[in-house]
N, C-alpha and C. Protein backbone atom coordinates (compact mmCIF):
# COMPACT_ATOMS: atom_id res chain seq x y z
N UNK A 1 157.36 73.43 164.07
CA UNK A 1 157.45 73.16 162.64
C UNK A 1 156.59 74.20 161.89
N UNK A 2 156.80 74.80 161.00
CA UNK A 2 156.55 75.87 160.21
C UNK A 2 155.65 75.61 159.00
N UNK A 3 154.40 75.24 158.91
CA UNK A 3 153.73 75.06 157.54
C UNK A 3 153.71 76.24 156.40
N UNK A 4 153.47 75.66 155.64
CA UNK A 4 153.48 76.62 154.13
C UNK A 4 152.00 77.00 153.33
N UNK A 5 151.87 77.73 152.80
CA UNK A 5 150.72 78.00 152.27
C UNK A 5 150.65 78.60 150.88
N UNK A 6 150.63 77.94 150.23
CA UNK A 6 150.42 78.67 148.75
C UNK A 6 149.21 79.60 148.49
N UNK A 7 149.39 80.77 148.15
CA UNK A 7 148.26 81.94 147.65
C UNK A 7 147.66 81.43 146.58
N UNK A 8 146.13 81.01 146.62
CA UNK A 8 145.71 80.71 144.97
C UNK A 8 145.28 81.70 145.12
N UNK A 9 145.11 82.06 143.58
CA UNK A 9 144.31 83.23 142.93
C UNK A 9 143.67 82.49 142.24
N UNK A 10 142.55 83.13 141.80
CA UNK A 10 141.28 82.79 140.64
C UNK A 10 140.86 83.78 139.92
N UNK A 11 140.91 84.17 138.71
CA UNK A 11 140.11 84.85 137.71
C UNK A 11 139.76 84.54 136.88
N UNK A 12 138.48 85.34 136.76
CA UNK A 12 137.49 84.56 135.56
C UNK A 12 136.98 86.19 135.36
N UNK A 13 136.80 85.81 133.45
CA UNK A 13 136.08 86.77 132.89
C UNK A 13 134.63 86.43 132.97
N UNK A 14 133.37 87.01 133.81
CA UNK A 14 132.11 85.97 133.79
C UNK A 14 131.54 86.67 132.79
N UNK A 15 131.09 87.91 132.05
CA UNK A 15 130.53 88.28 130.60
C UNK A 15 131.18 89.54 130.08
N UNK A 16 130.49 90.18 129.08
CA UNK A 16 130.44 91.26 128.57
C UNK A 16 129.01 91.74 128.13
N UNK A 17 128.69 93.25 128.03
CA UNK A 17 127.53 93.19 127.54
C UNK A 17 127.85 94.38 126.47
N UNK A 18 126.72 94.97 126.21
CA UNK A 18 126.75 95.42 124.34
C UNK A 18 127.20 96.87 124.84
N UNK A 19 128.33 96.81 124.52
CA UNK A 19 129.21 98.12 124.53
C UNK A 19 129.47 98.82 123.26
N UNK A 20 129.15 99.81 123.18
CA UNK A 20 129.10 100.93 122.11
C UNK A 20 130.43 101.53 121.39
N UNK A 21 130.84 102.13 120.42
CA UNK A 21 131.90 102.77 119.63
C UNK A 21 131.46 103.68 119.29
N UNK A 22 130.90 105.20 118.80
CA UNK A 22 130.11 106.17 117.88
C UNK A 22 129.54 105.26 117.41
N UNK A 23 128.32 104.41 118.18
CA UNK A 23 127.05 103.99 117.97
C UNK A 23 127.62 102.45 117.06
N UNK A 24 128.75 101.77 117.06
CA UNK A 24 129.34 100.63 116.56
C UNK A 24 129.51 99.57 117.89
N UNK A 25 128.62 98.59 117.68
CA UNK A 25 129.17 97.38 118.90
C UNK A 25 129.97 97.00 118.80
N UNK A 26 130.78 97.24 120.24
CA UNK A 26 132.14 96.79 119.78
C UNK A 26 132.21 95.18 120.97
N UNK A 27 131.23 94.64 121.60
CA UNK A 27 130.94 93.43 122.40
C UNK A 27 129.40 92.82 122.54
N UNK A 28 129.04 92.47 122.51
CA UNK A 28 127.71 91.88 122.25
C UNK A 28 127.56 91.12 123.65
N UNK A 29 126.54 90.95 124.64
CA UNK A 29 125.91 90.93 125.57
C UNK A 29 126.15 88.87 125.42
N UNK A 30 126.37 88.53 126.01
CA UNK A 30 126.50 87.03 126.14
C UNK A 30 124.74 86.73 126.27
N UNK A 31 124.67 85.69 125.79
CA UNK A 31 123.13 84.89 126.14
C UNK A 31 123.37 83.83 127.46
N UNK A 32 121.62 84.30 128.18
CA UNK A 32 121.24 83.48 129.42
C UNK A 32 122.30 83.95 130.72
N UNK A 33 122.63 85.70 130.94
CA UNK A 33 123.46 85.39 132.05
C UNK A 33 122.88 85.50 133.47
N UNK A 34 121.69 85.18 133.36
CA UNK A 34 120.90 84.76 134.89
C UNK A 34 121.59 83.44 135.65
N UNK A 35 121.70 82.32 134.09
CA UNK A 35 121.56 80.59 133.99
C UNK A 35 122.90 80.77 134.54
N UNK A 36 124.04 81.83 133.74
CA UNK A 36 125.58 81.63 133.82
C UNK A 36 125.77 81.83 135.54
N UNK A 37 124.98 82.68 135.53
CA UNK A 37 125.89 83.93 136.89
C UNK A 37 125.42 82.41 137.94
N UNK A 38 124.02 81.91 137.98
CA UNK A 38 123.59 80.81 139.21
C UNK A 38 124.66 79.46 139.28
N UNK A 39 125.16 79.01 137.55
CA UNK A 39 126.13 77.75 137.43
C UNK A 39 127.20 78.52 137.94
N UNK A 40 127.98 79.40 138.04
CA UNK A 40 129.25 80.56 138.38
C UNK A 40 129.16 80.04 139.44
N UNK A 41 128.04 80.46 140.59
CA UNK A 41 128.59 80.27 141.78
C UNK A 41 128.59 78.90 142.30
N UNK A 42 127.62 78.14 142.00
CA UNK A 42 128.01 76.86 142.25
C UNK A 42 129.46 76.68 142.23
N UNK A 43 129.84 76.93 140.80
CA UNK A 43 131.42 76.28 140.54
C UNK A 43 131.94 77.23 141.91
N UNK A 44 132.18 78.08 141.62
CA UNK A 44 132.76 79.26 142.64
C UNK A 44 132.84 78.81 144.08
N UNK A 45 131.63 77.94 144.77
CA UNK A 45 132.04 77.79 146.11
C UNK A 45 132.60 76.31 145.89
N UNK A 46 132.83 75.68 145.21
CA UNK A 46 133.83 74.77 145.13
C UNK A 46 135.00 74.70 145.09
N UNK A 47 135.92 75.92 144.68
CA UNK A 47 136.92 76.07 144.62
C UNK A 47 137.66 76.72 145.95
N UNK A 48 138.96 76.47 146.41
CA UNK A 48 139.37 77.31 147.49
C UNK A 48 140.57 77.95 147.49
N UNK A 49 139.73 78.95 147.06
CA UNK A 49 140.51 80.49 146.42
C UNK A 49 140.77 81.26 147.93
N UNK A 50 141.67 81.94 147.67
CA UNK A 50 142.00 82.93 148.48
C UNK A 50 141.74 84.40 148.56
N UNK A 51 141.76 84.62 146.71
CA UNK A 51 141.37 85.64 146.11
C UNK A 51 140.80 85.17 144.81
N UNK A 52 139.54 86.24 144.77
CA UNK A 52 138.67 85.61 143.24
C UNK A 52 138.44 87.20 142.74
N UNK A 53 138.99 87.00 141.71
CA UNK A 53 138.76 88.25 141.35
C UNK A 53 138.26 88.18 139.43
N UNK A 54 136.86 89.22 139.85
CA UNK A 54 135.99 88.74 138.86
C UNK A 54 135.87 89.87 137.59
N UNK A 55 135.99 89.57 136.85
CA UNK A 55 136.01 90.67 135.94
C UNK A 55 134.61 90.90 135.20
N UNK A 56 134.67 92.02 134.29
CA UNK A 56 133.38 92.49 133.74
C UNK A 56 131.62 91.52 134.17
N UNK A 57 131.90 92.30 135.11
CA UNK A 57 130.29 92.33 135.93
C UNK A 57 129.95 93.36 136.06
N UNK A 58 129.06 93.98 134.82
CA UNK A 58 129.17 95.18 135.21
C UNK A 58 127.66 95.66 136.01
N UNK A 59 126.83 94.79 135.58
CA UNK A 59 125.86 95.43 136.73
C UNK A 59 125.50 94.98 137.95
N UNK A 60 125.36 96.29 138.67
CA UNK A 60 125.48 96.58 139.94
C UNK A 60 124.51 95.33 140.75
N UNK A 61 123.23 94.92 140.50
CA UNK A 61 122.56 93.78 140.89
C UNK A 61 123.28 92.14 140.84
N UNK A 62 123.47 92.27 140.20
CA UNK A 62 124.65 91.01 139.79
C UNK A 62 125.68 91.21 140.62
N UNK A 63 126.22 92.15 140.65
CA UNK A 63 127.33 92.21 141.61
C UNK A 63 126.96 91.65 143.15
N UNK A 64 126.34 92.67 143.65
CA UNK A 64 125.81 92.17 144.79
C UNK A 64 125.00 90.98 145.24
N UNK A 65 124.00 90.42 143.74
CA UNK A 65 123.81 88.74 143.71
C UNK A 65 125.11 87.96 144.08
N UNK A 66 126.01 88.31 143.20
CA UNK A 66 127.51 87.20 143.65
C UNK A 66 127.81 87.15 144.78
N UNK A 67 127.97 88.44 144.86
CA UNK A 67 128.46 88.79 146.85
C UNK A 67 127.90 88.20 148.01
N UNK A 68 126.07 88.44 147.82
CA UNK A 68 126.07 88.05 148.52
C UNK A 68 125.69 86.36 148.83
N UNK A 69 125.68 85.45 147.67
CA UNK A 69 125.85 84.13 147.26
C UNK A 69 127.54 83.79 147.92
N UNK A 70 128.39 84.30 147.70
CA UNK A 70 130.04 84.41 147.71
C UNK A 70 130.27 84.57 149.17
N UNK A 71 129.97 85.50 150.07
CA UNK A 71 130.47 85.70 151.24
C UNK A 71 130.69 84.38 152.03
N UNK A 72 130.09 83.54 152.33
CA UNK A 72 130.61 83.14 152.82
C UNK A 72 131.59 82.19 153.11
N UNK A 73 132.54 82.16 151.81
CA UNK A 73 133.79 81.49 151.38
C UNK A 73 134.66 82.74 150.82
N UNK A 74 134.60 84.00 150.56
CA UNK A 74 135.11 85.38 150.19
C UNK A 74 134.23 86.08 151.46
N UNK A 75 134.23 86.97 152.62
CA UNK A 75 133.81 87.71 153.08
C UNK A 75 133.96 89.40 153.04
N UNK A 76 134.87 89.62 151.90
CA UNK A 76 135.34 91.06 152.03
C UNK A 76 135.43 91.37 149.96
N UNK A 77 134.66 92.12 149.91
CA UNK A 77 135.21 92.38 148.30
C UNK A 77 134.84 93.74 147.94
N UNK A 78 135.83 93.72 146.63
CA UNK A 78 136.10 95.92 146.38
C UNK A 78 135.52 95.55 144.93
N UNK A 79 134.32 96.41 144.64
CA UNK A 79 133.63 96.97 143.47
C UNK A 79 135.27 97.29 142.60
N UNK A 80 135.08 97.99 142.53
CA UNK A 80 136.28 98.59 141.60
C UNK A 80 137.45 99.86 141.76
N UNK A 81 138.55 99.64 141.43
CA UNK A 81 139.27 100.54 141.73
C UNK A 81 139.72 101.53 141.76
């Protein structure tokens, strides 16, 4: 007998921070994203994703905070493309 498996995907935008125009903000930096990024993963290992794919994280510490909080329900993930 042959089981089935549905692919979930998950994406989430987790912030933005203060991005520039000829010196015009054009995004403003979210408040408390230490508090966000620690509640994120909580939620995050609750869910059972297949693929989570996370958008604007852009710094590099954070990144690798998630990762390595994340691995072991995600074990493989690509910085950017």
């Amino acid at each position: 007998m042959q089981t089935h498996h549905m692919l979930a995907i998950l994406t989430f935008n987790v912030a933005v921070r203060n991005i520039r125009f000829f010196n015009q903000p054009a995004y403003w930096p979210v408040k408390y994203v230490k508090e966000r990024h620690a509640a994120l993963v909580s939620e995050l290992l609750q869910i059972d994703a297949d693929i989570m794919l996370l958008q604007e994280v852009f710094h590099r510490d954070i990144q690798d905070g998630l990762y390595d909080r994340l691995k072991t329900i995600i074990p493989q993930y690509l910085r950017k493309l």
